[in-house]
C-alpha atoms as a PDB file:
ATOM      1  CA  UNK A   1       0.000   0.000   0.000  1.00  0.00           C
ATOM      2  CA  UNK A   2       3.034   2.265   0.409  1.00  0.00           C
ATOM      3  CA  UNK A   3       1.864   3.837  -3.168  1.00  0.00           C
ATOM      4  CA  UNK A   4      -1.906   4.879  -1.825  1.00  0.00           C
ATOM      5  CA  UNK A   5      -1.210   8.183  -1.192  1.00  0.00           C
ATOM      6  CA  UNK A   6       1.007   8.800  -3.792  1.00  0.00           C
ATOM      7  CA  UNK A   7      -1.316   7.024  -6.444  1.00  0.00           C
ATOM      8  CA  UNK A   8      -4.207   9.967  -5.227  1.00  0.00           C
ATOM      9  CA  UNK A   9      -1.755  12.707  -5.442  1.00  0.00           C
ATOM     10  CA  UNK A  10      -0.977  11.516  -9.002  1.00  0.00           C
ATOM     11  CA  UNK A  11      -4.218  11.994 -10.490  1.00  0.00           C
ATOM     12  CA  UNK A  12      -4.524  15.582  -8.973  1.00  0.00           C
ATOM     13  CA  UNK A  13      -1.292  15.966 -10.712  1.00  0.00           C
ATOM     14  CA  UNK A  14      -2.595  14.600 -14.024  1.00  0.00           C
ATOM     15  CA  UNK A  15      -4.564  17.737 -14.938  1.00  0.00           C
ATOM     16  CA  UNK A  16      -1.263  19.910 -15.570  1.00  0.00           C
ATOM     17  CA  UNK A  17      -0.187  17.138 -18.194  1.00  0.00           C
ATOM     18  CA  UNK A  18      -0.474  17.212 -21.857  1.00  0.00           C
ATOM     19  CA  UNK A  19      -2.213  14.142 -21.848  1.00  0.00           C
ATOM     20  CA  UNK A  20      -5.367  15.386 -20.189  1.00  0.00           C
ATOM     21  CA  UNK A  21      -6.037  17.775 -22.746  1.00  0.00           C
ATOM     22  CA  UNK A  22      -8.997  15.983 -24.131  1.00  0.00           C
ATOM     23  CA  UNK A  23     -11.099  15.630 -21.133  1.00  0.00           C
ATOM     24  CA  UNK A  24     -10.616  19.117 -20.179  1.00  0.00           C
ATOM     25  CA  UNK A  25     -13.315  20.708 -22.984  1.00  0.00           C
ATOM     26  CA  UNK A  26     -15.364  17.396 -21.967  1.00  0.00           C
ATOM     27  CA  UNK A  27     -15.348  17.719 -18.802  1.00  0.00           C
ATOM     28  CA  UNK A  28     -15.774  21.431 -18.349  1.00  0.00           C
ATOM     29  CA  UNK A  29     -18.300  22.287 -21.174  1.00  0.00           C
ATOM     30  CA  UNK A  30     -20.375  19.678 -20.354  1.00  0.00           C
ATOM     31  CA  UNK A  31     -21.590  20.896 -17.000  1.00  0.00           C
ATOM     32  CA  UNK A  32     -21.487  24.007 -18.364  1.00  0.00           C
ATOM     33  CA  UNK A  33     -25.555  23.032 -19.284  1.00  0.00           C
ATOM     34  CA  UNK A  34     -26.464  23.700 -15.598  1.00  0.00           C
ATOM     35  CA  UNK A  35     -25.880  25.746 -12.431  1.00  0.00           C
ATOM     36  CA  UNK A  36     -26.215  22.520 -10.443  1.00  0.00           C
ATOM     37  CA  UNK A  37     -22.949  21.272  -8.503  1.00  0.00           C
ATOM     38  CA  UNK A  38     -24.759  17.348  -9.249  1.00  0.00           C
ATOM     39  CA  UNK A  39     -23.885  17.926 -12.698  1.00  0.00           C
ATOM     40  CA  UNK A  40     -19.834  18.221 -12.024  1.00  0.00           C
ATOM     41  CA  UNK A  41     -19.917  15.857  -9.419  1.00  0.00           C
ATOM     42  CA  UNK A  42     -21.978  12.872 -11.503  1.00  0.00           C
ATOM     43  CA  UNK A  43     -19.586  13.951 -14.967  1.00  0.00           C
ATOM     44  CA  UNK A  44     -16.440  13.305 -12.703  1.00  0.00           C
ATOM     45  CA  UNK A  45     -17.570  10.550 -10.708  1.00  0.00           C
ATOM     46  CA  UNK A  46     -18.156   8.738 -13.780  1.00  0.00           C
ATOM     47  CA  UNK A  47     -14.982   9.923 -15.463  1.00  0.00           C
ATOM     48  CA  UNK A  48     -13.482   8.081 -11.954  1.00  0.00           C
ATOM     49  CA  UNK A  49     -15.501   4.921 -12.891  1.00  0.00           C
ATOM     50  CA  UNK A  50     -15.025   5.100 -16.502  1.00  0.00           C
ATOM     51  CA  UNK A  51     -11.106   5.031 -16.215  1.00  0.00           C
ATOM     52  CA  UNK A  52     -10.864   2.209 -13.476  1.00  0.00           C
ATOM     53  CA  UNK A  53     -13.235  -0.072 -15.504  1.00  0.00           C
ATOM     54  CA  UNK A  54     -11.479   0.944 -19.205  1.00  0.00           C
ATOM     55  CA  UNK A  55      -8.277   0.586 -17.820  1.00  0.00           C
ATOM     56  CA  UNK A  56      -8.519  -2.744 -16.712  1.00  0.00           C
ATOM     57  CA  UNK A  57     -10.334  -3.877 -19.724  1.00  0.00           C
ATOM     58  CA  UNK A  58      -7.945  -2.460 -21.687  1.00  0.00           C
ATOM     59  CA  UNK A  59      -4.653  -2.767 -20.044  1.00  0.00           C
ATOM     60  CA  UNK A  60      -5.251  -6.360 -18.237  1.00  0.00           C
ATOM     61  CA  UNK A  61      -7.701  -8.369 -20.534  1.00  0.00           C
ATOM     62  CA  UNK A  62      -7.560  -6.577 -24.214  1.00  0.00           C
ATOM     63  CA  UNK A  63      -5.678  -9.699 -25.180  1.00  0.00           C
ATOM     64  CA  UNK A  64      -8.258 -12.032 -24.009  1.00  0.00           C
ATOM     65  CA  UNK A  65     -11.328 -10.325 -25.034  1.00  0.00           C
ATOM     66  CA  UNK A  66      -9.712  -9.496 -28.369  1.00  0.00           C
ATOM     67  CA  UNK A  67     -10.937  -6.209 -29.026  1.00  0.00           C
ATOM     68  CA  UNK A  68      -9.178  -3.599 -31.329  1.00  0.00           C
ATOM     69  CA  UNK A  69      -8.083  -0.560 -29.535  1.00  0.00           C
ATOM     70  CA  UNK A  70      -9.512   1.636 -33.218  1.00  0.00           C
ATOM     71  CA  UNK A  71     -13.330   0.263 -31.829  1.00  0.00           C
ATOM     72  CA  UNK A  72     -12.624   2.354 -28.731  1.00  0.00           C
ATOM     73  CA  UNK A  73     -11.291   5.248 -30.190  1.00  0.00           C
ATOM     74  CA  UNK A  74     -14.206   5.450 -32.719  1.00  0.00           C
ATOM     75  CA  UNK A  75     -16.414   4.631 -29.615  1.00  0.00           C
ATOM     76  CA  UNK A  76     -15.484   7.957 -27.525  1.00  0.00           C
ATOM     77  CA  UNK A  77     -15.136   9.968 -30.775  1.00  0.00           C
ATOM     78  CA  UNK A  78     -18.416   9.093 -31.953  1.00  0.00           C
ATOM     79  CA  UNK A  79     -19.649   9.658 -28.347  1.00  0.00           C
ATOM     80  CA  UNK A  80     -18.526  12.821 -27.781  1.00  0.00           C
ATOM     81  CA  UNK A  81     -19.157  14.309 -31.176  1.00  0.00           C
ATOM     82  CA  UNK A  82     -23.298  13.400 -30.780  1.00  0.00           C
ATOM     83  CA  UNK A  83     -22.865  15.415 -27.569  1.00  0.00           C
ATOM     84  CA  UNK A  84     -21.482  18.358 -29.646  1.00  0.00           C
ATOM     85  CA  UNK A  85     -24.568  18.203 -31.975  1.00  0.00           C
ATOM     86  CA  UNK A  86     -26.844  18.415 -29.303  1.00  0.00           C
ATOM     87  CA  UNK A  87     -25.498  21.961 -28.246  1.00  0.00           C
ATOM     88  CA  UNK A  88     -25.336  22.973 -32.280  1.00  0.00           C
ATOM     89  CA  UNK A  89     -28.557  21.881 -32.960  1.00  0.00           C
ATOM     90  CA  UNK A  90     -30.902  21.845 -29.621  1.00  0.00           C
ATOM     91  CA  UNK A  91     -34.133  22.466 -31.472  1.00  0.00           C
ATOM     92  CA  UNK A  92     -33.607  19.172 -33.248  1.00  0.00           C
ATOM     93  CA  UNK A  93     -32.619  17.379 -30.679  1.00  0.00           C
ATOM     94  CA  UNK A  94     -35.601  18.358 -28.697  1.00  0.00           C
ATOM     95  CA  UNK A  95     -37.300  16.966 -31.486  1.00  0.00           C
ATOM     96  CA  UNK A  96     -35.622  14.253 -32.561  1.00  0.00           C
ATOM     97  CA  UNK A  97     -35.717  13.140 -28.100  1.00  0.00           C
ATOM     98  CA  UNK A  98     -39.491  13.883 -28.189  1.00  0.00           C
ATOM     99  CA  UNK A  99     -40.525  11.685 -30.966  1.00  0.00           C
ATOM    100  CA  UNK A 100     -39.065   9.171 -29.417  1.00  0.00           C
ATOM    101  CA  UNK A 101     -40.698  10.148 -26.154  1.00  0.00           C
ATOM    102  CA  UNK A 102     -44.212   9.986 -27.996  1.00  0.00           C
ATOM    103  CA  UNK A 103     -43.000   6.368 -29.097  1.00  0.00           C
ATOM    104  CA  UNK A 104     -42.031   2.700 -27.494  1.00  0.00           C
ATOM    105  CA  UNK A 105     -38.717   3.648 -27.502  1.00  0.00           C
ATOM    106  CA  UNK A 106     -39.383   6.286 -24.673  1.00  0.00           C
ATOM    107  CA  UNK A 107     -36.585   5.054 -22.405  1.00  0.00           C
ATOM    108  CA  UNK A 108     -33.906   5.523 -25.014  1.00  0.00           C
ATOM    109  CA  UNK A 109     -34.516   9.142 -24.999  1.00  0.00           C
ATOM    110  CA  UNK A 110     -34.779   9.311 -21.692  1.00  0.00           C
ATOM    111  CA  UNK A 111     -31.265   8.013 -21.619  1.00  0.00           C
ATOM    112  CA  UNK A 112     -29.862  10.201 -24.070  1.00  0.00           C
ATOM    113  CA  UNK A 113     -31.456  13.498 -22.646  1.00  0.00           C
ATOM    114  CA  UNK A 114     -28.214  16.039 -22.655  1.00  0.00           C
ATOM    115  CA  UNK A 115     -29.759  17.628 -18.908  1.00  0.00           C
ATOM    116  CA  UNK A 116     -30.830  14.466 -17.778  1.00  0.00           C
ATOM    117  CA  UNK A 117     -28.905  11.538 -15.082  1.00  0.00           C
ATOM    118  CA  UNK A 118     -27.858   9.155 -17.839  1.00  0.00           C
ATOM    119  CA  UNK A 119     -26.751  12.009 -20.149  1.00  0.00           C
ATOM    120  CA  UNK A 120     -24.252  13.467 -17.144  1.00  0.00           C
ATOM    121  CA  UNK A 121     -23.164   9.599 -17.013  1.00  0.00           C
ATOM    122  CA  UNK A 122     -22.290   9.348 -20.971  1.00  0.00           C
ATOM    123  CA  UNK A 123     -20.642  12.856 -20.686  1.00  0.00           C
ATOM    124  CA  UNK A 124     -18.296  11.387 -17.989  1.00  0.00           C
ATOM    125  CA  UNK A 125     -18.092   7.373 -19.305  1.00  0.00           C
ATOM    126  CA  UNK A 126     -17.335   8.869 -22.968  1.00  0.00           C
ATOM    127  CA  UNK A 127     -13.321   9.612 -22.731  1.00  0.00           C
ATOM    128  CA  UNK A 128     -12.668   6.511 -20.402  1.00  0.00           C
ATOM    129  CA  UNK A 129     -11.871   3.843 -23.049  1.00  0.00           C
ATOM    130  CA  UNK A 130      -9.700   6.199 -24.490  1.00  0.00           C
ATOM    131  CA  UNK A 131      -7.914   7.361 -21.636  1.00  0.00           C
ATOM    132  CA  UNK A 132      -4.042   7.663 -21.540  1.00  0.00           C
ATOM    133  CA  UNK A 133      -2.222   8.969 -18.885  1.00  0.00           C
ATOM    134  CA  UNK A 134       1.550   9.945 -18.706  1.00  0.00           C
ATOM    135  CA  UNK A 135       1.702   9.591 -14.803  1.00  0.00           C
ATOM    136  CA  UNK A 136       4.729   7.953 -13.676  1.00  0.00           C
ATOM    137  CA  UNK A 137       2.718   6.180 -10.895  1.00  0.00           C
ATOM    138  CA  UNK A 138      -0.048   5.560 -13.306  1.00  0.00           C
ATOM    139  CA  UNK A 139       2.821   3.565 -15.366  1.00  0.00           C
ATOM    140  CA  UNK A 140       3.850   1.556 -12.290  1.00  0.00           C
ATOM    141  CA  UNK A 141       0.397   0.658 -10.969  1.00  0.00           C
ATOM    142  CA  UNK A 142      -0.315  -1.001 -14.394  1.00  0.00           C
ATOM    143  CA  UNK A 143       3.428  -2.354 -14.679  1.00  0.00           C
ATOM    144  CA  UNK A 144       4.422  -3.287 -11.452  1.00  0.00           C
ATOM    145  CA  UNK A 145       1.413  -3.356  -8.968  1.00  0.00           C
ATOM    146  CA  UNK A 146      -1.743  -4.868 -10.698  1.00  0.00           C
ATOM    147  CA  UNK A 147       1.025  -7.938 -12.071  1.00  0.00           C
ATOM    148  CA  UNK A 148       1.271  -8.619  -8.548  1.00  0.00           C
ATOM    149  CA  UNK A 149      -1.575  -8.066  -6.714  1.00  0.00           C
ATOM    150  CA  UNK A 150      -4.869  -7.511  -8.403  1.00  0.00           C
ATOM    151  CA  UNK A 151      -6.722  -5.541  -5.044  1.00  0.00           C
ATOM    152  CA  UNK A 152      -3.578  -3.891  -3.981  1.00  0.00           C
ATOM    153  CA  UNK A 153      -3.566  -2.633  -7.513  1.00  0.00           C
ATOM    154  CA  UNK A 154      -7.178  -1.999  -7.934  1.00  0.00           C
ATOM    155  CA  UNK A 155      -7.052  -0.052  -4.539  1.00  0.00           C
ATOM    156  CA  UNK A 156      -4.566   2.422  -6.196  1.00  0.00           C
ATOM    157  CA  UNK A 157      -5.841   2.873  -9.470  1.00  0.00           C
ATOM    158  CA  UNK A 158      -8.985   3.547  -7.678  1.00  0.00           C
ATOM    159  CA  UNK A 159      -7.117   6.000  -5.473  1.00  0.00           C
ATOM    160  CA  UNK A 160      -5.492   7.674  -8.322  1.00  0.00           C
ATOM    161  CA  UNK A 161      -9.012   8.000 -10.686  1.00  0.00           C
ATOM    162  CA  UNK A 162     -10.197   9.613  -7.683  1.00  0.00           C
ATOM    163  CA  UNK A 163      -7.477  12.281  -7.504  1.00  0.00           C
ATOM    164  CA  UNK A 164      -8.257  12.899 -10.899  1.00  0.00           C
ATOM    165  CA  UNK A 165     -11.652  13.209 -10.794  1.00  0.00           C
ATOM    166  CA  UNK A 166     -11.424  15.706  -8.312  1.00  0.00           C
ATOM    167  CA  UNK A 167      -9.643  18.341  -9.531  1.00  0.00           C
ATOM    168  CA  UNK A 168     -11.505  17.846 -12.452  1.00  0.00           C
ATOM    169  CA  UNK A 169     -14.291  18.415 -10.716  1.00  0.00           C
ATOM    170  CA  UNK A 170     -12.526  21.559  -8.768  1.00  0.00           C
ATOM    171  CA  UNK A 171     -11.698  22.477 -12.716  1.00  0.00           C
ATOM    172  CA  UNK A 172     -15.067  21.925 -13.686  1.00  0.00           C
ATOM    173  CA  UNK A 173     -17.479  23.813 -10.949  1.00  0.00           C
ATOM    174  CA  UNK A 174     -15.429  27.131 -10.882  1.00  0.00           C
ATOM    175  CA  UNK A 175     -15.673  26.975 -14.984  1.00  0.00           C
ATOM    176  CA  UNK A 176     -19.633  26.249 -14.144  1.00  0.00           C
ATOM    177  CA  UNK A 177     -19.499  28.875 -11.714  1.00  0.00           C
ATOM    178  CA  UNK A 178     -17.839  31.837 -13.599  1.00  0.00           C
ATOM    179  CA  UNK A 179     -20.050  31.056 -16.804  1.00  0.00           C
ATOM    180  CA  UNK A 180     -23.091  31.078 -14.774  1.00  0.00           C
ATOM    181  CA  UNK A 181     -22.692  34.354 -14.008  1.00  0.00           C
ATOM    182  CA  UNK A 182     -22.477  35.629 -17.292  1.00  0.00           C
ATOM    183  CA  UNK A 183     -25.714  36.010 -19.635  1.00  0.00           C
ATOM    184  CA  UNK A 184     -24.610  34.347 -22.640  1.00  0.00           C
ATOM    185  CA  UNK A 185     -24.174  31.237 -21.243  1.00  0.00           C
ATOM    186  CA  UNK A 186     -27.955  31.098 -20.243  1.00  0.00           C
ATOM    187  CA  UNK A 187     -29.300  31.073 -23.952  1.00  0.00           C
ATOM    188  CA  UNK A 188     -29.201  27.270 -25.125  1.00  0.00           C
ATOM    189  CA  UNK A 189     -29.456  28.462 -28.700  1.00  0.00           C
ATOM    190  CA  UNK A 190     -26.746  31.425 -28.027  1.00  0.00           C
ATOM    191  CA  UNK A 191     -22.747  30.864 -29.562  1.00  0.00           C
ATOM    192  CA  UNK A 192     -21.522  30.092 -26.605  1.00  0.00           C
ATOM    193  CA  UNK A 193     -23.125  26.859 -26.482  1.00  0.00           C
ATOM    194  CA  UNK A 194     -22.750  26.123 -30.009  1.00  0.00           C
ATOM    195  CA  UNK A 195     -19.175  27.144 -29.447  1.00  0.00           C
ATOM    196  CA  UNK A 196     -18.743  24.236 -27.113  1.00  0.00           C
ATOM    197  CA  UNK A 197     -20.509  22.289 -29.734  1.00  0.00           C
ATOM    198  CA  UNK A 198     -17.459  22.704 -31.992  1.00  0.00           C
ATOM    199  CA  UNK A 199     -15.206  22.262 -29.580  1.00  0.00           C
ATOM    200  CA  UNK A 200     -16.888  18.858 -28.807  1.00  0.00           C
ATOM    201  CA  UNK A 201     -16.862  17.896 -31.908  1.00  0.00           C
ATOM    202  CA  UNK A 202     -13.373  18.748 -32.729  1.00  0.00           C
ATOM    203  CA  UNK A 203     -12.347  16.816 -29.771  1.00  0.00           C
ATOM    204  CA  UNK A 204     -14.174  13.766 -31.135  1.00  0.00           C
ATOM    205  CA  UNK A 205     -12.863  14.049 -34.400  1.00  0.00           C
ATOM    206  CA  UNK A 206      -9.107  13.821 -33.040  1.00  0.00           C
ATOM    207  CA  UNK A 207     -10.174  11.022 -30.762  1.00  0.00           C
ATOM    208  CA  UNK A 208     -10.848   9.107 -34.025  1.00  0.00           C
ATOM    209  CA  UNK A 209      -8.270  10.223 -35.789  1.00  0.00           C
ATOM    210  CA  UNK A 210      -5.353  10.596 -33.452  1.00  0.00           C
ATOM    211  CA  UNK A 211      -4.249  13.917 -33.647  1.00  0.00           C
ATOM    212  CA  UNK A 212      -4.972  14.231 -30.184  1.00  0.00           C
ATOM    213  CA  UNK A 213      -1.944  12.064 -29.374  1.00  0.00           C
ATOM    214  CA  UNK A 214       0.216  13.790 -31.721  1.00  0.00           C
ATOM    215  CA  UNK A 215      -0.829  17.697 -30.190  1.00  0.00           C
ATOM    216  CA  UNK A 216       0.033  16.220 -26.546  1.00  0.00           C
ATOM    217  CA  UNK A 217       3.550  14.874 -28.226  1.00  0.00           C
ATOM    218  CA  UNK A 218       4.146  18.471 -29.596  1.00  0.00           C
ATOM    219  CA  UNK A 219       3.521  20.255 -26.185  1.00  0.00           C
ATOM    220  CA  UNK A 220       5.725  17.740 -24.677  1.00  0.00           C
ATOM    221  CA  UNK A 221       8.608  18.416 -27.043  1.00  0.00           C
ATOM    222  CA  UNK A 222       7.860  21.803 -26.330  1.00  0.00           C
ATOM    223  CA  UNK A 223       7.888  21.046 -22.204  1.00  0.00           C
ATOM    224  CA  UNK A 224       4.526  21.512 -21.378  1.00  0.00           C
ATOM    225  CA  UNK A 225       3.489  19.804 -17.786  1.00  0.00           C
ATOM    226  CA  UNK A 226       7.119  18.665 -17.326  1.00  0.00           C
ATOM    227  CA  UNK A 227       6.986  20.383 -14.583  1.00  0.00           C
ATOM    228  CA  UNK A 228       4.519  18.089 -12.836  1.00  0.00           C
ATOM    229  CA  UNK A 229       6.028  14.930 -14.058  1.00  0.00           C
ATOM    230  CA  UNK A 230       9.145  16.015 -12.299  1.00  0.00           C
ATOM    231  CA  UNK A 231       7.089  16.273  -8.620  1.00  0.00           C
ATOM    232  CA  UNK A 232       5.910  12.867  -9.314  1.00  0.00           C
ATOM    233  CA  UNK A 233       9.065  11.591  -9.930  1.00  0.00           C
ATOM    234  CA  UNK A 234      10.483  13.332  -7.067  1.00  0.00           C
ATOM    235  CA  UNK A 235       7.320  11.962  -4.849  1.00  0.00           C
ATOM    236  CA  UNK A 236       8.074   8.505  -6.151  1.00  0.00           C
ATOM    237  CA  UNK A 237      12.128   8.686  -5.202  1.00  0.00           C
ATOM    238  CA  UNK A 238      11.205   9.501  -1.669  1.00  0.00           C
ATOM    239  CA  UNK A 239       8.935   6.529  -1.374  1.00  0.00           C
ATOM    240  CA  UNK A 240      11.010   3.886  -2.926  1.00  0.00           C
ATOM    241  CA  UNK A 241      14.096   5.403  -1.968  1.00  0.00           C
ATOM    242  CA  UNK A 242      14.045   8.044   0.723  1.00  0.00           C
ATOM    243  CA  UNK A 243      15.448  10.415  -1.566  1.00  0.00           C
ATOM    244  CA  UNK A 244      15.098  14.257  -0.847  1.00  0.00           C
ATOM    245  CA  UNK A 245      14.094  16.414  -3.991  1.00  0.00           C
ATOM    246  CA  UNK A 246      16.722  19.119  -5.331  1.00  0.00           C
END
């Protein structure tokens, strides 16, 4: 257990690194759609879930289940670019949700209402089988730890998702905080929404196509968030080694 705290302190760590770029404009636009602090805390929550559950599906039993890594990708993409629709287009959306409503499909639109419980759920479940994380600890909890105990290495990743999710959420209800006070992020058919349409979208379409990988490689060549790797490391030293930071 001697990585439990370190493994929470990680994932609050995470959200200065490159590589949590795309569930920033996720995470934050989408409970941007109401004043409510439920909506941040359900949207990070399941982030939390999302990433323990895709992580071990991924990392520990991809081989066995045999499923291609380009289904996930195309999986979150496709995810998180219908949520971007629904805030370009919310007139047709509150058509398209109430025809269904008016037929025997009435639970699937309950499901996929953007304000709704399961809609906050999607919003946070969508970047999880996607999720990559250039945390040191992250590395050795799926390298080191899980390979030799599954519940002491369930325990951390747990620990860790929950660092991450929150200051995501910390991240998330000041953003819902500062917009709400501003007028132009009332107006559901206003540009600031569709704005965060786009940038759903655009998020969705690099999920799918991988330039999301290759814009967190180019602020990493360019140092971005090495700053936070090198605490980590420096947190890691002193627990495997005593070492004192310079």
């Amino acid at each position: 257990m001697q990585y439990l705290p370190l493994s929470f302190i990680a994932g609050i760590l995470t959200v200065l690194a490159p590589c949590v770029l795309p569930l920033l404009p996720v995470i934050i636009g989408g409970s941007l759609t109401s004043r409510s602090i439920m909506r941040p805390v359900v949207i990070t929550l399941s982030l939390a879930l999302s990433v323990i559950l895709f992580t071990l599906l991924l990392q520990v039993s991809s081989q066995a289940l045999g499923i291609p890594y380009w289904f996930w990708k195309y999986f979150s993409g496709v995810l998180v670019i219908l949520f971007g629709l629904t805030f370009l287009f919310p007139s047709v959306w509150k058509k398209f949700s109430g025809s269904l409503n008016n037929s025997t499909q009435g639970a699937l639109a309950q499901a996929g209402k953007r304000d709704g419980l399961s809609g906050m759920v999607l919003t946070g479940m969508a970047l999880g089988p996607v999720f990559t994380s250039c945390s040191p600890t992250y590395g050795i909890i799926l390298g080191t730890v899980l390979p030799q105990s599954f519940t002491i290495g369930l325990i951390n990743l747990i620990a860790y998702a929950l660092g991450l999710a929150f200051v995501m959420f910390l991240v998330a209800f000041l953003g819902q905080r500062i917009m709400g006070t501003l007028r132009v992020a009332a107006n559901p058919d206003g540009w600031f929404k569709k704005a965060i349409g786009v940038l759903f979208i655009i998020v969705g379409v690099g999920l799918m196509t991988g330039y999301d990988k290759k814009f967190e490689a180019y602020l990493v060549s360019h140092g971005w968030g090495m700053g936070a790797l090198a605490v980590e490391d420096c947190l890691i030293a002193q627990h495997i080694d005593g070492e004192e930071c310079d």
